[in-house]
N, C-alpha and C. Protein backbone atom coordinates (compact mmCIF):
# COMPACT_ATOMS: atom_id res chain seq x y z
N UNK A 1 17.16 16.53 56.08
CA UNK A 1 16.84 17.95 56.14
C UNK A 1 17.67 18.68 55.09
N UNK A 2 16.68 19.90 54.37
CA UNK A 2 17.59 20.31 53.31
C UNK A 2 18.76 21.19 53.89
N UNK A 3 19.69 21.86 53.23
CA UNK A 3 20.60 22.62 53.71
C UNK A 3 19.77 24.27 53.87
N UNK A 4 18.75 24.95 53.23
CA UNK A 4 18.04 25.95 53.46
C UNK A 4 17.45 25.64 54.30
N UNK A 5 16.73 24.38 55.04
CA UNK A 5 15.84 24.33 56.10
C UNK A 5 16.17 24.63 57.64
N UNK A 6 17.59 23.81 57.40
CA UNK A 6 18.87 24.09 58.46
C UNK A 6 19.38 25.34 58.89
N UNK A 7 19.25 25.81 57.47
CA UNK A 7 20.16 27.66 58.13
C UNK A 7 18.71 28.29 58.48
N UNK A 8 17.22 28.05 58.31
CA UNK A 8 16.19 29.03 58.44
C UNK A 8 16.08 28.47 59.85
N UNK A 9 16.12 27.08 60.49
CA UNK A 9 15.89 27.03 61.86
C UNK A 9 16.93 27.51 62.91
N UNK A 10 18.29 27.72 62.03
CA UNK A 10 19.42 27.78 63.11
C UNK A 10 19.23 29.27 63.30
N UNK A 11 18.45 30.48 62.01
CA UNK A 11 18.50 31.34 62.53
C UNK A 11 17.54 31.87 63.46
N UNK A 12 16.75 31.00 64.32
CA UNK A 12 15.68 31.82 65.02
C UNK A 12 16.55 31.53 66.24
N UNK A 13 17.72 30.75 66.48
CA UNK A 13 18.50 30.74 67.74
C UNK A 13 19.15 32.38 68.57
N UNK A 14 18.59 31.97 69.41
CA UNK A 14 19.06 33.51 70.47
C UNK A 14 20.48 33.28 70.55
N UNK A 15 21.11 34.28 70.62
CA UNK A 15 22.27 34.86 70.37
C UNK A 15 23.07 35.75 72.04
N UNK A 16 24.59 35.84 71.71
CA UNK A 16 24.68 36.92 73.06
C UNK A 16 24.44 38.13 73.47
N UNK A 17 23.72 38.41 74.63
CA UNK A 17 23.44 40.35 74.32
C UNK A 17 24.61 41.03 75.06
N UNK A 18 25.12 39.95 75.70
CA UNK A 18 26.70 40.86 76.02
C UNK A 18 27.87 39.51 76.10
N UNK A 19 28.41 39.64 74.66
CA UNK A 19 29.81 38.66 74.65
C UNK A 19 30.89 39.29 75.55
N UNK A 20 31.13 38.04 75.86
CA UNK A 20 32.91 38.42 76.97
C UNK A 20 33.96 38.51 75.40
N UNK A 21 34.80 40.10 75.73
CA UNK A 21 35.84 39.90 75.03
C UNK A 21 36.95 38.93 75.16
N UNK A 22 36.71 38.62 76.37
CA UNK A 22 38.21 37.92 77.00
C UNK A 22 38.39 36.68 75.96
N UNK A 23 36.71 35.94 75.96
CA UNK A 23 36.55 34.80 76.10
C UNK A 23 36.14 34.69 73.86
N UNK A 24 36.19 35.74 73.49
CA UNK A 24 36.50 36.10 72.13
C UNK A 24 35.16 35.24 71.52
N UNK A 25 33.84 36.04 72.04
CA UNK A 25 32.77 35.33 72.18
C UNK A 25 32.08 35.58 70.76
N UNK A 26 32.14 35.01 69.11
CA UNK A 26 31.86 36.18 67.97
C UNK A 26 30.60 34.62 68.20
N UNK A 27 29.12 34.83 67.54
CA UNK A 27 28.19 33.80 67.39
C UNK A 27 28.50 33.01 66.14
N UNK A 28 28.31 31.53 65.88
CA UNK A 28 28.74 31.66 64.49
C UNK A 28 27.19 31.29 63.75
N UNK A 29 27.14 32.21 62.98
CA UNK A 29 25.81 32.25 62.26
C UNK A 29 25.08 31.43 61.61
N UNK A 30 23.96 31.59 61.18
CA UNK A 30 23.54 30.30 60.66
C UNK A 30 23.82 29.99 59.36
N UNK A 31 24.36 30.83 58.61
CA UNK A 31 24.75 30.47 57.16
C UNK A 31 26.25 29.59 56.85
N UNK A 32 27.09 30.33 58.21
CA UNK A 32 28.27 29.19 58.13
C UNK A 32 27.90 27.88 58.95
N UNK A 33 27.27 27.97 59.92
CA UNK A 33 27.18 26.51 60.91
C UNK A 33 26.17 25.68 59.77
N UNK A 34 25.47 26.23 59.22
CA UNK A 34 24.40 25.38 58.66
C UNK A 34 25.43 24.50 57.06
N UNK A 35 26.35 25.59 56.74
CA UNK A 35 26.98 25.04 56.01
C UNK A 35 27.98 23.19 56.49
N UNK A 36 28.63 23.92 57.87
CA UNK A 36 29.94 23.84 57.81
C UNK A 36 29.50 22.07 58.45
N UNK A 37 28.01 21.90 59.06
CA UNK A 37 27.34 20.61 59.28
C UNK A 37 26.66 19.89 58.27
N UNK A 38 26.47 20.77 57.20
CA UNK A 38 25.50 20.26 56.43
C UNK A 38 26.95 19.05 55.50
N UNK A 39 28.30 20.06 55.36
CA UNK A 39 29.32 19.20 54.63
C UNK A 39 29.45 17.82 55.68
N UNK A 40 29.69 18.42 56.87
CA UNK A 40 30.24 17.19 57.87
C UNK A 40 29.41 15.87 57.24
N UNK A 41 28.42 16.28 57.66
CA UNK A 41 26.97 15.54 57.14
C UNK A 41 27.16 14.63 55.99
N UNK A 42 26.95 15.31 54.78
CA UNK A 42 26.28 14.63 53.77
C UNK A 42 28.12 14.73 52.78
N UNK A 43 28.88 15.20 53.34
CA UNK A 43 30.41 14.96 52.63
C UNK A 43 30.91 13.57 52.89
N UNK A 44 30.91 13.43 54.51
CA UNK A 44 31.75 12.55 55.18
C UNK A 44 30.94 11.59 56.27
N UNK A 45 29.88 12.17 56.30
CA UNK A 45 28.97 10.67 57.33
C UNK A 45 29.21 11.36 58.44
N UNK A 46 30.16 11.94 59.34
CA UNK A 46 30.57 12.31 60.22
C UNK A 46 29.53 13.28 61.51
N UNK A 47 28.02 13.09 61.53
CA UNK A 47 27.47 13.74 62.15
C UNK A 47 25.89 12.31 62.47
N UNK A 48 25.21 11.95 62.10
CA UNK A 48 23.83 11.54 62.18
C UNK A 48 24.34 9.74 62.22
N UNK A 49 23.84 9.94 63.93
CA UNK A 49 23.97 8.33 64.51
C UNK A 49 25.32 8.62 65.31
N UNK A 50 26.45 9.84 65.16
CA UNK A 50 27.48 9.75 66.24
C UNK A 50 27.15 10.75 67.45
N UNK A 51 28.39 10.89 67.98
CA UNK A 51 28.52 11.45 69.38
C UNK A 51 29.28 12.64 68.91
N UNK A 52 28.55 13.65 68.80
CA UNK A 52 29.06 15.21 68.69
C UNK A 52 29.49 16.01 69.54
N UNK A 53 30.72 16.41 69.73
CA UNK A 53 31.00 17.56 70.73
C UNK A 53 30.92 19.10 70.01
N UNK A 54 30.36 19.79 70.67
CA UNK A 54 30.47 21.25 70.19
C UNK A 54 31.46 21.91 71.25
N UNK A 55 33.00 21.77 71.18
CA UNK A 55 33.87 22.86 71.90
C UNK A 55 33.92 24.35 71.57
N UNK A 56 33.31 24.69 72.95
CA UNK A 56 33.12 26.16 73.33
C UNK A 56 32.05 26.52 72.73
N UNK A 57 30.94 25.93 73.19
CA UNK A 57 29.45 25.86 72.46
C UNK A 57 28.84 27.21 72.48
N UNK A 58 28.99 27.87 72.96
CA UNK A 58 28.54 28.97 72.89
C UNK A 58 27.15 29.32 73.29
N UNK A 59 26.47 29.80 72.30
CA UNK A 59 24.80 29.11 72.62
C UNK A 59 24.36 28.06 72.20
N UNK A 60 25.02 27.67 71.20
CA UNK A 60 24.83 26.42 70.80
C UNK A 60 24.39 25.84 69.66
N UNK A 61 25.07 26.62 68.51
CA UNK A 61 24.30 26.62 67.17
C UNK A 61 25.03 25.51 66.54
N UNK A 62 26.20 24.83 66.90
CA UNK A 62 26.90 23.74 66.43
C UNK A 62 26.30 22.40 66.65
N UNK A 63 26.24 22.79 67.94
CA UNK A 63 25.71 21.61 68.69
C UNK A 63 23.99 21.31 68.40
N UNK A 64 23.34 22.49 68.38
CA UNK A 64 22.22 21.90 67.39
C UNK A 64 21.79 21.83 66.43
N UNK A 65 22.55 22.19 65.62
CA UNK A 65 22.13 21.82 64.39
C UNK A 65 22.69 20.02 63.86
N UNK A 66 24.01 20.11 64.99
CA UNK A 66 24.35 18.86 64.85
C UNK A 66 22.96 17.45 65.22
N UNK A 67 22.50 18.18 66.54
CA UNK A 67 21.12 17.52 67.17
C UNK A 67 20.18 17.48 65.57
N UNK A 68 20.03 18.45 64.95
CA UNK A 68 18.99 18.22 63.77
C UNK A 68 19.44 17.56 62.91
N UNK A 69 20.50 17.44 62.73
CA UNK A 69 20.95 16.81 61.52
C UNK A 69 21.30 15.41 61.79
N UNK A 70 20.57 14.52 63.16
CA UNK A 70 20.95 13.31 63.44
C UNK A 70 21.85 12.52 64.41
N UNK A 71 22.38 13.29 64.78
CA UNK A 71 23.66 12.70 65.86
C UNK A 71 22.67 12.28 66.89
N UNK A 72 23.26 10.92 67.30
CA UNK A 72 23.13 10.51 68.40
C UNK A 72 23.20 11.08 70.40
N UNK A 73 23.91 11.89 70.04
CA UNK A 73 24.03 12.22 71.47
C UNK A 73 25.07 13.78 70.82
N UNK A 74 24.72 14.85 71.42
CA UNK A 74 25.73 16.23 71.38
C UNK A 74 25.66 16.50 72.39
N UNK A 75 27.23 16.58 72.89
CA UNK A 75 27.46 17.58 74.20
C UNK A 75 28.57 18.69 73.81
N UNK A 76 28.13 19.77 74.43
CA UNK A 76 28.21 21.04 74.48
C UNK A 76 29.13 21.40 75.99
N UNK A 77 30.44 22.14 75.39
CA UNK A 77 31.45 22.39 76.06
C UNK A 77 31.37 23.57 76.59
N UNK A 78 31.32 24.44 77.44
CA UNK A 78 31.85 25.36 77.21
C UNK A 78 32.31 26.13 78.83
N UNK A 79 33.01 27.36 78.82
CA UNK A 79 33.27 27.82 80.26
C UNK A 79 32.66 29.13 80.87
N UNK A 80 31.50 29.44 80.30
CA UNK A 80 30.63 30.79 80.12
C UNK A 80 29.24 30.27 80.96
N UNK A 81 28.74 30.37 82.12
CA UNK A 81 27.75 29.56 82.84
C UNK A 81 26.51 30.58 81.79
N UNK A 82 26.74 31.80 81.27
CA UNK A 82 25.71 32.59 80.91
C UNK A 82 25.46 32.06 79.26
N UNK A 83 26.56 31.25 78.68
CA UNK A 83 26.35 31.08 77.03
C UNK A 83 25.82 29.21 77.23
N UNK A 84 26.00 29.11 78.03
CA UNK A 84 25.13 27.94 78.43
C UNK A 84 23.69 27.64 78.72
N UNK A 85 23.49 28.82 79.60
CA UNK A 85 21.80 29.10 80.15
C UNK A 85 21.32 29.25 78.59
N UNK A 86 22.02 30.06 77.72
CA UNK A 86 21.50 30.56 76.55
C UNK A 86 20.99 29.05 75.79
N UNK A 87 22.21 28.30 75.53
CA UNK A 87 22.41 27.26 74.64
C UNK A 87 21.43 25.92 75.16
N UNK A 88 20.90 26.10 76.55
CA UNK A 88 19.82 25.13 77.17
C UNK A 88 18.68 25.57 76.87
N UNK A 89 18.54 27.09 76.91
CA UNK A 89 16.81 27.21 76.08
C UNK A 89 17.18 27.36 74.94
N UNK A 90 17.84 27.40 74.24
CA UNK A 90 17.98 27.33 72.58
C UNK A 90 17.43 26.08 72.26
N UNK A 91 17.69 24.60 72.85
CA UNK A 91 17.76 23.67 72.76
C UNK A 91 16.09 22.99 72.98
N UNK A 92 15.83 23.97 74.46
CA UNK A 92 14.20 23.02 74.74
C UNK A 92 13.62 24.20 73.91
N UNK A 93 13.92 25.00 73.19
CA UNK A 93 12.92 26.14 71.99
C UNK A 93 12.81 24.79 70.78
N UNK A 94 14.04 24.60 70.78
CA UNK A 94 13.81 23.92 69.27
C UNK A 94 13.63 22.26 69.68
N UNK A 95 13.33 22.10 70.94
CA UNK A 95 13.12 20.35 70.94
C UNK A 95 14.13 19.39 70.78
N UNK A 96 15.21 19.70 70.84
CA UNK A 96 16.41 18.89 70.83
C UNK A 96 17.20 18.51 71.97
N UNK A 97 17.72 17.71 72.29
CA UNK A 97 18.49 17.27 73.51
C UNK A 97 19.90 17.63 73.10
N UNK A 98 21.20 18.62 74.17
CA UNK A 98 22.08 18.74 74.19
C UNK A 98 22.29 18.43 75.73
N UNK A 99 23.70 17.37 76.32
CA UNK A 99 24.20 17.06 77.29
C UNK A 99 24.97 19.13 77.54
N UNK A 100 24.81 19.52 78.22
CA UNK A 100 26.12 20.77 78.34
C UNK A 100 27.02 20.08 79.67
N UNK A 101 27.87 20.89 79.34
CA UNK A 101 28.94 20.56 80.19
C UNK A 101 29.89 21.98 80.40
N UNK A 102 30.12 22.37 81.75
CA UNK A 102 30.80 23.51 82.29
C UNK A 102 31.91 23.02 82.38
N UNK A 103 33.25 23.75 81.33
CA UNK A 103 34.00 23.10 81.46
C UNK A 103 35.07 24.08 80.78
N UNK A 104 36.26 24.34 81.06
CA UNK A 104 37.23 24.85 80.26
C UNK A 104 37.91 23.78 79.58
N UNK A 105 37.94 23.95 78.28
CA UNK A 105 37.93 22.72 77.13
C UNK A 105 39.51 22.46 77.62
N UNK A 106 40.07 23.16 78.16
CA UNK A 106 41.47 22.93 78.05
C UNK A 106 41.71 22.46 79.38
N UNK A 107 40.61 21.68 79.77
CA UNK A 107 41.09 21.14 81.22
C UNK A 107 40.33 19.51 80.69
N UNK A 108 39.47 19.44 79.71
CA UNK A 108 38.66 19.05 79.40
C UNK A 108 39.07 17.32 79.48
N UNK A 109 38.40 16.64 80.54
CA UNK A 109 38.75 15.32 80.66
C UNK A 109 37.01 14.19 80.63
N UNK A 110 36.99 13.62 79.45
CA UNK A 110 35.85 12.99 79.19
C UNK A 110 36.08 11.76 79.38
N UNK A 111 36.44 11.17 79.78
CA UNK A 111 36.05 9.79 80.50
C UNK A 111 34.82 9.27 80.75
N UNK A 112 35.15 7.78 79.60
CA UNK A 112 33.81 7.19 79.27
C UNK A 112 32.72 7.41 78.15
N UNK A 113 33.13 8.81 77.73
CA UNK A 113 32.42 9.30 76.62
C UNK A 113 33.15 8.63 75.22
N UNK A 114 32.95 8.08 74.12
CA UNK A 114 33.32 8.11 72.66
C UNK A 114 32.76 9.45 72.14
N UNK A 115 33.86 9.80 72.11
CA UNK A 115 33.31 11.10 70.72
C UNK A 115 33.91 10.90 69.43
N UNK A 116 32.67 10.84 68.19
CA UNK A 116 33.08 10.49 67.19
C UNK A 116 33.59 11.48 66.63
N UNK A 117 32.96 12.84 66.87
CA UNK A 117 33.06 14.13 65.97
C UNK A 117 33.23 15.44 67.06
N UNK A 118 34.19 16.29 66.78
CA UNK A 118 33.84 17.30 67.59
C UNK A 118 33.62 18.80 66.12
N UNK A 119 33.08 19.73 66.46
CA UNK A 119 32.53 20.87 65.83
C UNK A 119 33.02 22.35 66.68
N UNK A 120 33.39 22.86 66.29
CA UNK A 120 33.95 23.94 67.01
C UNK A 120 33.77 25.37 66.09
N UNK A 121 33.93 26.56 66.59
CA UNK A 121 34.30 27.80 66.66
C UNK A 121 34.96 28.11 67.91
N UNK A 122 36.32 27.70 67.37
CA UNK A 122 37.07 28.62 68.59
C UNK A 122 37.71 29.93 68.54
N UNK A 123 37.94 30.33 69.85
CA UNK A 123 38.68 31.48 69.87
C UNK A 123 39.78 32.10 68.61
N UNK A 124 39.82 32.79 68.22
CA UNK A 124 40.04 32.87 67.11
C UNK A 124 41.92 32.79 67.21
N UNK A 125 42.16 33.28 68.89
CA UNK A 125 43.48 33.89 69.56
C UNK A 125 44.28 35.02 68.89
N UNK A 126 43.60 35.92 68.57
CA UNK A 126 43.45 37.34 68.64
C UNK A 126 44.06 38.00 69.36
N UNK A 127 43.09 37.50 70.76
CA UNK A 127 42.98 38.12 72.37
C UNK A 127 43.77 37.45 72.97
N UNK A 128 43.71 36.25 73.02
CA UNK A 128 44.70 35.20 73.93
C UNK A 128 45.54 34.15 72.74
N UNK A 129 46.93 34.49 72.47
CA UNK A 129 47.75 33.88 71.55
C UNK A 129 47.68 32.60 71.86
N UNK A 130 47.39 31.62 70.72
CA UNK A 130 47.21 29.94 71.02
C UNK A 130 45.72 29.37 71.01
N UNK A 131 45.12 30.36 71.79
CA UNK A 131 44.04 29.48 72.17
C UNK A 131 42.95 28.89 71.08
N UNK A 132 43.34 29.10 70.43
CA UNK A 132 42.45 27.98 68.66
C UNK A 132 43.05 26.65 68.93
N UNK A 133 44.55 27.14 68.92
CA UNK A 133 45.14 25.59 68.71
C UNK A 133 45.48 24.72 70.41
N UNK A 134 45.22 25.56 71.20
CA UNK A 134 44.66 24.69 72.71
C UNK A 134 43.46 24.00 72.23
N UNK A 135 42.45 24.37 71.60
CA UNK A 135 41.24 23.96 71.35
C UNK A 135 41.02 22.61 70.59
N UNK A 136 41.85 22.92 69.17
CA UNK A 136 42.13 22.01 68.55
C UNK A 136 43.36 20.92 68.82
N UNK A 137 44.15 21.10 70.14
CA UNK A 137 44.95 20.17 70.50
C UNK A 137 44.05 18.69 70.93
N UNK A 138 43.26 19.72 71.96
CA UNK A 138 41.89 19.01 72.76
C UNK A 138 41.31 18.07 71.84
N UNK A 139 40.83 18.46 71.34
CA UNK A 139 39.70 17.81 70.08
C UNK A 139 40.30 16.81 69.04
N UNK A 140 41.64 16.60 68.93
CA UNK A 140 42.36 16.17 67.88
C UNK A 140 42.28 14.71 68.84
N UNK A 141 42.92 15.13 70.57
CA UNK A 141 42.86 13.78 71.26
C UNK A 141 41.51 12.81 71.65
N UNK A 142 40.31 13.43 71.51
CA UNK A 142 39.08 13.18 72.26
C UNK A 142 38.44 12.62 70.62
N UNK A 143 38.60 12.98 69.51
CA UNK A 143 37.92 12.51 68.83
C UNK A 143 38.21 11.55 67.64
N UNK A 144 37.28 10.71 67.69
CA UNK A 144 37.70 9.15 67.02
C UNK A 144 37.68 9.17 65.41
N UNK A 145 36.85 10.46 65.27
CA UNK A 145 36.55 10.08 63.61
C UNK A 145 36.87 11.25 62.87
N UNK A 146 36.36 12.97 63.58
CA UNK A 146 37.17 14.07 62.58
C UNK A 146 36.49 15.10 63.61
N UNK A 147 37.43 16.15 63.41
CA UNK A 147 37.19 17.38 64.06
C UNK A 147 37.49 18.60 62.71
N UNK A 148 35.96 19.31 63.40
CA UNK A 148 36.03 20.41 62.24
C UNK A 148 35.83 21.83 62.87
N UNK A 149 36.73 22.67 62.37
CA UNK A 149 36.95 23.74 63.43
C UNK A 149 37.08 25.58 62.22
N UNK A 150 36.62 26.23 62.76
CA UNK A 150 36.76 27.14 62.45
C UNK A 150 38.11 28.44 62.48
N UNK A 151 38.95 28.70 61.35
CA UNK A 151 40.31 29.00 61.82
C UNK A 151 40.73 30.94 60.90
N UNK A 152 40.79 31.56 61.60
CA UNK A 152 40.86 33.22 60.81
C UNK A 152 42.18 32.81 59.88
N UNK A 153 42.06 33.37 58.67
CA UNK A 153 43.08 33.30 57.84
C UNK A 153 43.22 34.42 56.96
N UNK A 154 44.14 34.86 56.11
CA UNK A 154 44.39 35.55 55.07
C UNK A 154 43.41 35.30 53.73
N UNK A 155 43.62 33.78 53.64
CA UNK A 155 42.92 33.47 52.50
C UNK A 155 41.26 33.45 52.92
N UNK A 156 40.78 33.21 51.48
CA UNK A 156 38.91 33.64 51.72
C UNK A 156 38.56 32.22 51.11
N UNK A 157 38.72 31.56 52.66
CA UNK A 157 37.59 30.25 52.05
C UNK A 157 36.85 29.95 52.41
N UNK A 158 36.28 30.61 53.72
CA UNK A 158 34.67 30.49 53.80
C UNK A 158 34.53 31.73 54.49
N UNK A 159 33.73 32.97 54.59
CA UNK A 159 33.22 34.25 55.29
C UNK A 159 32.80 34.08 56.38
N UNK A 160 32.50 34.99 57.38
CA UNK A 160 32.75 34.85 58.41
C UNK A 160 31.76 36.16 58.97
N UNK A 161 30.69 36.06 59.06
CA UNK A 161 30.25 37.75 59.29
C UNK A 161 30.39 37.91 61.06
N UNK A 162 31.11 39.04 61.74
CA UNK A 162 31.13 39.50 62.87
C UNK A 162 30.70 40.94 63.49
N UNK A 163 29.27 40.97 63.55
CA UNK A 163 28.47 42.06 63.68
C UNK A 163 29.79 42.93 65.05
N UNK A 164 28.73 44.06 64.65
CA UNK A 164 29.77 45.08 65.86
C UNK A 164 29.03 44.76 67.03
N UNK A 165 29.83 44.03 68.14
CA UNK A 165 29.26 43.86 69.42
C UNK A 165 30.46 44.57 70.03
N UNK A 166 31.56 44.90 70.26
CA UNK A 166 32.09 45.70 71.28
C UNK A 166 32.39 46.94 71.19
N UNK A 167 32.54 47.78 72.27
CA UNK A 167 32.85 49.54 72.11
C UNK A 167 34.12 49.53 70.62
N UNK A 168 35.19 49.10 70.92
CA UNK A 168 36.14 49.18 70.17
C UNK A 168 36.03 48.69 68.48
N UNK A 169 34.49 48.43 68.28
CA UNK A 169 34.02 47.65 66.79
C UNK A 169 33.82 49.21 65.72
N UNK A 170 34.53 49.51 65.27
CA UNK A 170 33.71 50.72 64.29
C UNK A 170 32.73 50.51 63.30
N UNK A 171 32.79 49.19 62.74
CA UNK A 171 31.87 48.96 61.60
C UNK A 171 30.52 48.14 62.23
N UNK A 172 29.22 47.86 61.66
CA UNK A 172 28.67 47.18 62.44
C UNK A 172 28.41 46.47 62.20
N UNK A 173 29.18 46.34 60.57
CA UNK A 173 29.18 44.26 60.61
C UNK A 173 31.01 44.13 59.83
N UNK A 174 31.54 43.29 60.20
CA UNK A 174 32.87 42.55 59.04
C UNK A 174 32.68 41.72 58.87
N UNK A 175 33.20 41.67 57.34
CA UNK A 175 33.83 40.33 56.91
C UNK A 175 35.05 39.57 57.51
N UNK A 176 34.62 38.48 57.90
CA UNK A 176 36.11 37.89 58.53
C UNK A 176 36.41 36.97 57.76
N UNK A 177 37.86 36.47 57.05
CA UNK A 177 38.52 35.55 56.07
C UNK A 177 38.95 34.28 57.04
N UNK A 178 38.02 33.31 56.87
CA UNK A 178 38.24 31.80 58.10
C UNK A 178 38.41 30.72 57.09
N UNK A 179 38.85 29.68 57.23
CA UNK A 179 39.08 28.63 56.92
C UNK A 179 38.15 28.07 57.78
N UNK A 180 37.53 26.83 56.81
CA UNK A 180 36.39 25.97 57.78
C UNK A 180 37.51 24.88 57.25
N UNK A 181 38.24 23.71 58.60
CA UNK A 181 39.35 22.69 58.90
C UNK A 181 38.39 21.36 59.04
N UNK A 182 38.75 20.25 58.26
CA UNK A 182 38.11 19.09 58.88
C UNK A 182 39.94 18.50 59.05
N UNK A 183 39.95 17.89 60.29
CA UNK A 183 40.92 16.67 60.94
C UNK A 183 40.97 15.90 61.36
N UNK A 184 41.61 14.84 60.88
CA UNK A 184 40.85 13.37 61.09
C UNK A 184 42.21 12.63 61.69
N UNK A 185 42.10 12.54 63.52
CA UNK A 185 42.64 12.16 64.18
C UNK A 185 43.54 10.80 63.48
């Protein structure tokens, strides 16, 4: 699949109509997810024929595009029962199989599962100090071959667009400065 074909299907994915601040809910769009799989992909092998986790799946744009781009099996993390419902019809819209799993990643005990790859947008910890690198503690132990995660930074190495979804948003879209991380346990 080309890399334009990827970001035009990831964008017909439904999205949140009310993110939890707590839970630092931003969607990640289809121009970075389509990117940030398409490298996993065709950089490093690391996606088509393995076992994909998407931590803190959200609706689930990691996790399927990972499903399109070949993986064997994607399961989908997350602790939001409502970004789940989302991320299960996202999934039978576009014909793809995602395992979900209700789960606070940071309790997160997979037994029996091989995960080759996990894919993430986490919390950015903004709101709750740490919780990126709770995320990526998780994922560093659970996965066999590389974890690639999304991380806010100073520097501009990959964009980040975060439409205005809460009262406290004045603009109604930003640029956010993220680092896209591959780590290879």
């Amino acid at each position: 699949m080309k890399l334009k074909q990827l970001e035009g299907i990831l964008g017909s994915i439904q999205q949140f109509s009310n993110p939890k601040l707590d839970l630092e809910q931003y969607p990640t769009g289809p121009h970075i997810a389509s990117r940030l799989l398409y490298t996993a992909e065709n950089t490093f092998g690391d996606v088509n024929g393995k076992v994909v986790a998407d931590f803190g799946c959200g609706c689930g744009t990691l996790g399927i595009a990972s499903a399109l781009l070949g993986a064997e099996n994607v399961i989908g993390i997350d602790v939001d029962l409502q970004a789940l419902e989302i991320a299960s019809q996202n999934a039978e819209n576009l014909e793809v199989d995602l395992d979900l799993i209700y789960c606070n990643v940071k309790n997160l005990s997979l037994r029996g599962y091989l995960i080759d790859t996990v894919v993430m947008n986490p919390p950015f910890g903004t709101r709750n100090k740490g919780s990126d690198m709770e995320f990526l503690s998780v994922a560093i132990k659970v996965a066999s071959q590389s974890v690639y995660s999304l991380h806010k930074t100073s520097t501009r190495e990959v964009r980040f667009d975060v439409p205005q979804l809460y009262q406290f948003h004045k603009k109604k879209t930003v640029d956010l400065a993220v680092d896209l991380w591959r780590f290879v346990p």
